[in-house]
Each structure stands twice: as structure tokens, then as C-alpha cells.
Protein backbone atom coordinates (compact mmCIF):
# COMPACT_ATOMS: atom_id res chain seq x y z
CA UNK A 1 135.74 124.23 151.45
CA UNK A 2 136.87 127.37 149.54
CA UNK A 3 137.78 130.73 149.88
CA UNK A 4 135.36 133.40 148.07
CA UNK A 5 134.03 136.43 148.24
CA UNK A 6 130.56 136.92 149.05
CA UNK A 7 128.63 140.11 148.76
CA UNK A 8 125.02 138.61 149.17
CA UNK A 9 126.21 137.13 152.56
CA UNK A 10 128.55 140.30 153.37
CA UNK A 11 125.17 142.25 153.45
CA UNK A 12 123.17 139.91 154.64
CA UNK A 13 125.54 139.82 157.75
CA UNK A 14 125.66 143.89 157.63
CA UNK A 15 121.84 143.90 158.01
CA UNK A 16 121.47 141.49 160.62
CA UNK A 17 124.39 142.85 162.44
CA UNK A 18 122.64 146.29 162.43
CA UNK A 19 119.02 144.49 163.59
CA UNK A 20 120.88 143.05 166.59
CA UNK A 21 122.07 145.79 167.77
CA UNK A 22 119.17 147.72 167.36
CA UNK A 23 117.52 145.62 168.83
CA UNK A 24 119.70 145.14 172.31
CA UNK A 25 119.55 148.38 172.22
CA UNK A 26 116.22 149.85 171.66
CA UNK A 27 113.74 146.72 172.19
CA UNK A 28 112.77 145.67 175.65
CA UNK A 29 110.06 143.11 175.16
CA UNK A 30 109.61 139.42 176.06
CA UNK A 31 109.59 137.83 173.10
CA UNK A 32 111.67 139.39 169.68
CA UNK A 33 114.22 140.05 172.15
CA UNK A 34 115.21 136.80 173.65
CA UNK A 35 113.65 134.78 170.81
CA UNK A 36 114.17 136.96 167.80
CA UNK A 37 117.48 137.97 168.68
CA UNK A 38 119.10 134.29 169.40
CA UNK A 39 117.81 133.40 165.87
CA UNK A 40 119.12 136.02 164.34
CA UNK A 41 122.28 135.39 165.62
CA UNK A 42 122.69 131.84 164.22
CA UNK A 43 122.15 133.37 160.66
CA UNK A 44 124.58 136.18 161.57
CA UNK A 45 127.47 133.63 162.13
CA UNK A 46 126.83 132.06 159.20
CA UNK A 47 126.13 134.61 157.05
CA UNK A 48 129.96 136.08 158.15
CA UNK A 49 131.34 132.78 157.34
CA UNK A 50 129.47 132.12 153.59
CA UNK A 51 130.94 135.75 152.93
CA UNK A 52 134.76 134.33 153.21
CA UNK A 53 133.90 130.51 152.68
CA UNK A 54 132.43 128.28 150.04
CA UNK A 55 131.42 125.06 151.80
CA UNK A 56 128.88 122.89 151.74
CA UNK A 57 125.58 124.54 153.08
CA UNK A 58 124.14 121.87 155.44
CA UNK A 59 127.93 121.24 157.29
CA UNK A 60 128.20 124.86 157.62
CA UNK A 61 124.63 125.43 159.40
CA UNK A 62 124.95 122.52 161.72
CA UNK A 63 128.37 123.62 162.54
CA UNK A 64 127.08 127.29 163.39
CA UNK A 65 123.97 125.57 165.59
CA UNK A 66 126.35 123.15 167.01
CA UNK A 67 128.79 125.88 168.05
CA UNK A 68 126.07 127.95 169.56
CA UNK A 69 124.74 125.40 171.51
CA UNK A 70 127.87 125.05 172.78
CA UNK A 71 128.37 128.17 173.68
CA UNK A 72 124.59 127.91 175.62
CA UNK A 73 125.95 125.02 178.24
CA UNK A 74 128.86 127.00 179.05
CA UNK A 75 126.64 129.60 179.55
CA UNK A 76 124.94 127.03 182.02
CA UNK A 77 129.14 126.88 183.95
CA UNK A 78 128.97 130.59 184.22
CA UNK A 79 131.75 130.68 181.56
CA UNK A 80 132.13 134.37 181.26
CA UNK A 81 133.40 134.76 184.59
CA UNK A 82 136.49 132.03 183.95
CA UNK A 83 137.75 135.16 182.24
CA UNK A 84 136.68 137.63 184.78
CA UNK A 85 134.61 139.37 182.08
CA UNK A 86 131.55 138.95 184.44
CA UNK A 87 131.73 142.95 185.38
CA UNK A 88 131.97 143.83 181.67
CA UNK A 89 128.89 144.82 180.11
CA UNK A 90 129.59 144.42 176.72
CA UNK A 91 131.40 141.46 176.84
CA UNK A 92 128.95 139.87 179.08
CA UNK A 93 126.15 140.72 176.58
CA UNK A 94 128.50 139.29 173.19
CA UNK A 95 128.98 136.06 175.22
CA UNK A 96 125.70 135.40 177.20
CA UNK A 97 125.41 134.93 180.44
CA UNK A 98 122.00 132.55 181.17
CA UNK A 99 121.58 129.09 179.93
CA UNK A 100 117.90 128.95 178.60
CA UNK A 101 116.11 125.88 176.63
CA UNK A 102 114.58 128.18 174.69
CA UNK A 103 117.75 129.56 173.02
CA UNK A 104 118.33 126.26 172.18
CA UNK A 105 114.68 126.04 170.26
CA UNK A 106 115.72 129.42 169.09
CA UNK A 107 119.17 128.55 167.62
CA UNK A 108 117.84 125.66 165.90
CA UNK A 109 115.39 127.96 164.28
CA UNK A 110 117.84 129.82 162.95
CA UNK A 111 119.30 126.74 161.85
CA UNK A 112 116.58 125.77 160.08
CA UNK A 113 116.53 129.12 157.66
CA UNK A 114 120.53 128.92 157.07
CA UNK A 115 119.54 125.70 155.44
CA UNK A 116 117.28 128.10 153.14
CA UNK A 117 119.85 130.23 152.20
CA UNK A 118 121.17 129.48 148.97
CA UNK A 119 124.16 131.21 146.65
């Protein structure tokens, strides 16, 4: 692993940044919402790291989908209120609050196109 500089990944991550919060902002529906966003998400992660980090591609995504499968379960242990962030919206929103099977489909989808992304 080595430090760089990536600008394909820095605006990769700008754009998806901007779709997710366009989208938790603006779209209310039952399916790009909840689905759409939690992929997007995986690839957002990752694309921040490839724009500091030269690593290999695979390790990275399976770190990113490990990580936010992680970060699903403790969703499961009510997580966010261990630091009595459970009565702020924004931070409740970042960190998740509902463990869901299908974030875990929807995480590994975004998995799956990291491991498309190429330098």
C-alpha cells in the first residue's frame, strides 16, 4: 500500500457524495433509497480511500464491504445510542440506525462494482 493522489477517485467520491445526499434529501421511495443509496455508499468509501491510497484493488473492496457489514450488526445492538447520538438526526442518519439483510445484499453489490473500478 501507497500513498497517491487520485483525481479519478477524488471525483468519483465528489459525485457520489453529492448523489447521496441528494438523494436523503430529496428521494422518498422504496427502493433507490434504501437499496440505491447503501450501494452507493460502499463505492463512496472506497472511492475516498483509492484517492489517498494505492493498494491492491480486491483487499481494498473487501475491506470496505467487510467494514460496512460491520457497521450493519452494530446497527442490529442499537450502537448509535452507546454514544447517546440516538436524538441526533444527522448523526443518526451518517451511522444507521436499522439492521436490514438487504443492506447486506446491497453492500455486497457495491462490492461487486469496486472490484470494476480500475486506475
Amino acid at each position: 500500500m501507497k500513498l497517491t493522489f487520485s483525481y479519478k477517485f477524488l471525483i468519483l467520491f465528489l459525485v457520489i457524495l453529492i448523489a447521496e445526499i441528494l438523494i436523503g434529501k430529496y428521494l422518498h421511495d422504496p427502493f433507490i433509497r434504501p437499496f440505491g443509496g447503501d450501494v452507493l455508499v460502499v463505492i463512496l468509501i472506497y472511492a475516498f480511500l483509492r484517492t489517498f491510497l494505492l493498494t491492491n484493488n480486491k483487499k481494498l473492496a473487501s475491506g470496505v464491504f467487510v467494514f460496512a457489514c460491520i457497521i450493519e450488526f452494530l446497527q442490529a445492538l442499537h450502537y448509535v445510542t452507546w454514544f447517546g447520538l440516538e436524538d441526533n438526526k444527522l448523526m443518526s442518519i451518517v451511522m444507521g440506525t436499522s439492521f436490514s439483510y438487504y443492506d447486506l445484499l446491497a453492500y455486497f453489490g457495491g462490492y461487486l462494482i469496486c472490484l470494476m473500478l480500475k486506475d
